[in-house]
N, C-alpha and C. Protein backbone atom coordinates (compact mmCIF):
# COMPACT_ATOMS: atom_id res chain seq x y z
N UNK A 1 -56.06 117.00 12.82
CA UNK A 1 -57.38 117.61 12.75
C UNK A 1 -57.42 118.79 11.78
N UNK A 2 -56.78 119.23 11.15
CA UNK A 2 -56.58 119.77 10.01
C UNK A 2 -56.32 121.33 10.60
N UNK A 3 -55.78 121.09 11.60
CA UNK A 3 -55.66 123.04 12.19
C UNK A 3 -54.60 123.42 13.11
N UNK A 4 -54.22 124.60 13.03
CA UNK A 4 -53.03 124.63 14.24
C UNK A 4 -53.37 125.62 15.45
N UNK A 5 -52.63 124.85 16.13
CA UNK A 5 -53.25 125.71 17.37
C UNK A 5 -51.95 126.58 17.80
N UNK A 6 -52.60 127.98 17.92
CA UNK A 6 -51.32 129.21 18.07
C UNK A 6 -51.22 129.36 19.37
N UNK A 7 -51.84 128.65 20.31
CA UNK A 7 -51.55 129.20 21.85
C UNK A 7 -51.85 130.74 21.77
N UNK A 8 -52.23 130.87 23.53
CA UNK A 8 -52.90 132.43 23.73
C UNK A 8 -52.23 133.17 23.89
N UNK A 9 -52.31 134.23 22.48
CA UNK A 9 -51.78 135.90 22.74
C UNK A 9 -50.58 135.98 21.95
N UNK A 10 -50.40 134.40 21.10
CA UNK A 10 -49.03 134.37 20.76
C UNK A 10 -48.67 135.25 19.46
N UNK A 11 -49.67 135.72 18.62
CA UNK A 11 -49.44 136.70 17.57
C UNK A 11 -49.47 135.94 16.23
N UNK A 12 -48.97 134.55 16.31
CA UNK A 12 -48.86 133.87 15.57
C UNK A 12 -50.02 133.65 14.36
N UNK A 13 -51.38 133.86 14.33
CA UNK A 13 -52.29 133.70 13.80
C UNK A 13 -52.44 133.99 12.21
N UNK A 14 -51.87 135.09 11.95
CA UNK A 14 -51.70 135.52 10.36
C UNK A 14 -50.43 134.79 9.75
N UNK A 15 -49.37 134.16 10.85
CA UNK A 15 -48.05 133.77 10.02
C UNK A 15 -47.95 132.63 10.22
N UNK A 16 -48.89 132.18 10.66
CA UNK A 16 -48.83 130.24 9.98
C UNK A 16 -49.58 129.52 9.42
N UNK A 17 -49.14 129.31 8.33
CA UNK A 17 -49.79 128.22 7.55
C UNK A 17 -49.25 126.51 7.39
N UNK A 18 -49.74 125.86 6.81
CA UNK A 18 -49.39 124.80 6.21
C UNK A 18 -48.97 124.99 4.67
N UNK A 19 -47.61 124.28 5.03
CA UNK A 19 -47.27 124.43 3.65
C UNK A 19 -47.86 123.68 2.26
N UNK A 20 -48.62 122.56 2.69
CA UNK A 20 -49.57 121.63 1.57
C UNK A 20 -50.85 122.00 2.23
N UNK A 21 -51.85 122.25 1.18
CA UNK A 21 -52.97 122.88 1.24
C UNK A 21 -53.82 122.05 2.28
N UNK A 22 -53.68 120.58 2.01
CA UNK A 22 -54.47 119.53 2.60
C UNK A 22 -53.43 118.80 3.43
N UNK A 23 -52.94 118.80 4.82
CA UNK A 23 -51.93 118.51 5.61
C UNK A 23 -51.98 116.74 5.71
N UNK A 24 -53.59 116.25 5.48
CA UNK A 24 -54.00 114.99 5.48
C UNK A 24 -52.89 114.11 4.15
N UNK A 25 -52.23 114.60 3.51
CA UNK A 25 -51.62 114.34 2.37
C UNK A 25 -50.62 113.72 2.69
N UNK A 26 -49.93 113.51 3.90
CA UNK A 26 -49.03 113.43 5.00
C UNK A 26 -47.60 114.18 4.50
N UNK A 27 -48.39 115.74 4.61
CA UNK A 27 -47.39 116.46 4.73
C UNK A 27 -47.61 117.57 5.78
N UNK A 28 -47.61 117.64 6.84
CA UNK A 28 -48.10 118.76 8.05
C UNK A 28 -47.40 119.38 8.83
N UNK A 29 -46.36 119.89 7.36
CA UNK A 29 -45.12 120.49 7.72
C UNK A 29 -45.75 122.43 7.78
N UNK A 30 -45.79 123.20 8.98
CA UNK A 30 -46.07 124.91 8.43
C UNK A 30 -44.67 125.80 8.31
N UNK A 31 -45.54 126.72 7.67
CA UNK A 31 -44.71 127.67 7.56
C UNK A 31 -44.63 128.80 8.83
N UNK A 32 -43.98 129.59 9.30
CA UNK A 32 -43.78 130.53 9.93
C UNK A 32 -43.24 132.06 9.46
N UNK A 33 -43.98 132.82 8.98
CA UNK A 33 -43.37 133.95 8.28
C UNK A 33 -43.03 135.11 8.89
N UNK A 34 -42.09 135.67 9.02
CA UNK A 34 -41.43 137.23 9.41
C UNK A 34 -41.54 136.63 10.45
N UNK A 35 -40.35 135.71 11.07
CA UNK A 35 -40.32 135.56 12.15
C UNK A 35 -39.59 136.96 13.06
N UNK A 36 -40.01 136.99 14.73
CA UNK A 36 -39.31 137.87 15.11
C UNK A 36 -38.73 137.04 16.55
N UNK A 37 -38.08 137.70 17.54
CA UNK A 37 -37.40 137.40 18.59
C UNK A 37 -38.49 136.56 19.61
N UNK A 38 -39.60 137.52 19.46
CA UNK A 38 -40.84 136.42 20.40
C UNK A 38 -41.60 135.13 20.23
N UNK A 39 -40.72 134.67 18.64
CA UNK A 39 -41.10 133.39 18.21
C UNK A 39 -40.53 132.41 19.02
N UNK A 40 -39.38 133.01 19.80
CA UNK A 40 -38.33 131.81 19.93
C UNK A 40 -39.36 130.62 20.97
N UNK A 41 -39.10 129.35 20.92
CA UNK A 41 -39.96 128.43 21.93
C UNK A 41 -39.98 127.25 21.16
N UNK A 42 -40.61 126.25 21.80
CA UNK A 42 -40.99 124.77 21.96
C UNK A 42 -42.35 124.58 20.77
N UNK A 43 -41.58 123.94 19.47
CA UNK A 43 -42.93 123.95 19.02
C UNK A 43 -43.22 122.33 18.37
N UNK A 44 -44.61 122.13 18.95
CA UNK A 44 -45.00 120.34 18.81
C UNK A 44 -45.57 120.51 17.97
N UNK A 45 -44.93 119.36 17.23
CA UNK A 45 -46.11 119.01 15.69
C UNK A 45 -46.66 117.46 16.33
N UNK A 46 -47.97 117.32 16.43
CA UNK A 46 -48.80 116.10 16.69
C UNK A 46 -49.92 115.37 15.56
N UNK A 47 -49.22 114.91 15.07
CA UNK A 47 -49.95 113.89 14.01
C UNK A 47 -50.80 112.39 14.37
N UNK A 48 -52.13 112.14 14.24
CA UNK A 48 -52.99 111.27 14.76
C UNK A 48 -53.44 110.70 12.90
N UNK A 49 -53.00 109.51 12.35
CA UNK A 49 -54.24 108.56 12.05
C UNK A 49 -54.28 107.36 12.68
N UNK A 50 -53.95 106.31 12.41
CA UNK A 50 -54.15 105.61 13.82
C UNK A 50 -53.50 105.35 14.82
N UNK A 51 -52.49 106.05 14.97
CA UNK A 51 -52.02 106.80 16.41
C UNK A 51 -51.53 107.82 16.72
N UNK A 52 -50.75 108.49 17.58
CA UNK A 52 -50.77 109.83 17.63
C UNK A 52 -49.34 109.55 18.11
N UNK A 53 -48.40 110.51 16.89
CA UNK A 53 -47.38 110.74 16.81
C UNK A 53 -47.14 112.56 17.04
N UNK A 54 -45.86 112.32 18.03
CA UNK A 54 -45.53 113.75 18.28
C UNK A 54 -43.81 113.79 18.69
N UNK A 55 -43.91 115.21 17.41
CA UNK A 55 -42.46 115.48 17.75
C UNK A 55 -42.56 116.92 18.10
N UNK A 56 -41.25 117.08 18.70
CA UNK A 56 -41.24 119.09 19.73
C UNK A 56 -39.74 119.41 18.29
N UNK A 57 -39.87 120.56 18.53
CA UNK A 57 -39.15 121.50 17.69
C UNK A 57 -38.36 122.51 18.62
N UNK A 58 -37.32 122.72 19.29
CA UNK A 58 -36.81 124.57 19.96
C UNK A 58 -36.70 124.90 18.48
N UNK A 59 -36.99 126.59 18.27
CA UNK A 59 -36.62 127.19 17.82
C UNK A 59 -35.88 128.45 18.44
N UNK A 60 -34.98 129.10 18.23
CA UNK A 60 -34.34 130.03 18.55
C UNK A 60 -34.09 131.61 17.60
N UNK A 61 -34.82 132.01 17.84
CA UNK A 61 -34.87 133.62 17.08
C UNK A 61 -34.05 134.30 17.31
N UNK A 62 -32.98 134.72 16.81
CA UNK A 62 -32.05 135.55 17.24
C UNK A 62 -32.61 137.12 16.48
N UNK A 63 -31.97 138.04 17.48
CA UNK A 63 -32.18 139.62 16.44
C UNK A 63 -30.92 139.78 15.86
N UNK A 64 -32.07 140.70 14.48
CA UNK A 64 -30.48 140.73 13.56
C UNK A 64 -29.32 142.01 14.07
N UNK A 65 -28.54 141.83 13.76
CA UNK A 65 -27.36 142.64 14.36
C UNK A 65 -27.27 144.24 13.69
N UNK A 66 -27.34 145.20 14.53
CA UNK A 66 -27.17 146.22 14.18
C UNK A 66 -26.29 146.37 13.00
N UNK A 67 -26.12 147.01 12.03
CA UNK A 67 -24.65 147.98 11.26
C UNK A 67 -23.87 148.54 12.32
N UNK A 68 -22.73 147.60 11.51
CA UNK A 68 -21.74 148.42 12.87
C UNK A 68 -21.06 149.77 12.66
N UNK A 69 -20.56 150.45 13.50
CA UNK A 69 -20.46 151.74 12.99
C UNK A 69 -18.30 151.67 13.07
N UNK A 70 -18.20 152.11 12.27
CA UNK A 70 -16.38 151.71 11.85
C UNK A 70 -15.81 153.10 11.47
N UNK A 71 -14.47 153.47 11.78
CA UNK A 71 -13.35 154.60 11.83
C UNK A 71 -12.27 153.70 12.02
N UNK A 72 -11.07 155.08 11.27
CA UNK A 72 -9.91 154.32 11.07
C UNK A 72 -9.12 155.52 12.34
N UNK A 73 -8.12 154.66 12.47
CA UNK A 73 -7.45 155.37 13.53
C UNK A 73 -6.01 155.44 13.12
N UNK A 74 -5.17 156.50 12.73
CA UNK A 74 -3.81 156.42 12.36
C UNK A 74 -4.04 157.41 11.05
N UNK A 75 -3.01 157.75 10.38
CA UNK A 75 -2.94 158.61 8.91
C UNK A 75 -2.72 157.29 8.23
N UNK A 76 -3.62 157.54 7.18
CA UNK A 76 -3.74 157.47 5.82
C UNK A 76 -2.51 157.41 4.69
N UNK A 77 -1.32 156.50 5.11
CA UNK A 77 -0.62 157.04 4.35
C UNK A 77 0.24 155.27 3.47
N UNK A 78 0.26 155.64 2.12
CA UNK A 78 0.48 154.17 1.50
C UNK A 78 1.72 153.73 2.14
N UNK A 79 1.64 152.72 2.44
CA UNK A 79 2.75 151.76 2.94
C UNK A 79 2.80 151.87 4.61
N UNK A 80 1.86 152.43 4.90
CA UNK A 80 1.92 152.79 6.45
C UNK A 80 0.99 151.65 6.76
N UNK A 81 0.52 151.49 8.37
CA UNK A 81 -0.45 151.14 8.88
C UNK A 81 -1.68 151.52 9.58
N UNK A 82 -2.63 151.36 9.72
CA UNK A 82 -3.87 151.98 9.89
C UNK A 82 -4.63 150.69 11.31
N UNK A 83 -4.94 151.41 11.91
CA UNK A 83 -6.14 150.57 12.65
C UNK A 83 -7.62 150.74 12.62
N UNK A 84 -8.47 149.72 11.99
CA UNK A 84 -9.50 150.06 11.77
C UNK A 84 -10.47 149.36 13.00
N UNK A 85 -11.17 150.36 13.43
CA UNK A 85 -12.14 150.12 14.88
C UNK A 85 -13.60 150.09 13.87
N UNK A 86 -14.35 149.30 14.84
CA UNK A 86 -16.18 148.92 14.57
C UNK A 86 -16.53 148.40 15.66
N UNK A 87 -17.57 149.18 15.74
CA UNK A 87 -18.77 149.21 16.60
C UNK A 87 -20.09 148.39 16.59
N UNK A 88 -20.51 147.92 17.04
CA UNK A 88 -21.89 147.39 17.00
C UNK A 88 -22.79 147.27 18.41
N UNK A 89 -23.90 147.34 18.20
CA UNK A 89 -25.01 147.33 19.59
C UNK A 89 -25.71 145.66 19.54
């Protein structure tokens, strides 16, 4: 039917498009842009000309990983050994 439906409250409204202007082209593949963590879910693409084909999608959003925060532990000294510790949240 030439439109997508974002489900209620989902935010989704400004970041999806179709990637071919005219989806009837049989291409009714979208885009999803700046995805974030609350994207993650079940998403059906349902295609109807003379019948109605449907496939589901999981997607999984992961968050990106902090910078980890790293120190060395031991002296500094050539030919010696050093232990290097990192952190991350």
């Amino acid at each position: 039917d030439h439109h997508v439906n974002y489900g209620s409250g989902s935010g989704l409204q400004d970041r999806v498009a179709f990637v071919q202007n005219d989806p009837s082209q049989y291409d009714a593949s979208i885009r999803l842009a700046d995805l974030q963590v609350s994207d993650t879910g079940t998403y059906q693409c349902r295609v109807k000309k003379n019948t109605v084909a449907v496939h589901e999608v999981i997607v999984t959003v992961q968050e990106k990983p902090a910078t980890p925060q790293c120190w060395t532990e031991g002296e500094v000294i050539e030919g010696s050994s050093i232990l290097l510790r990192c952190y991350s949240r």
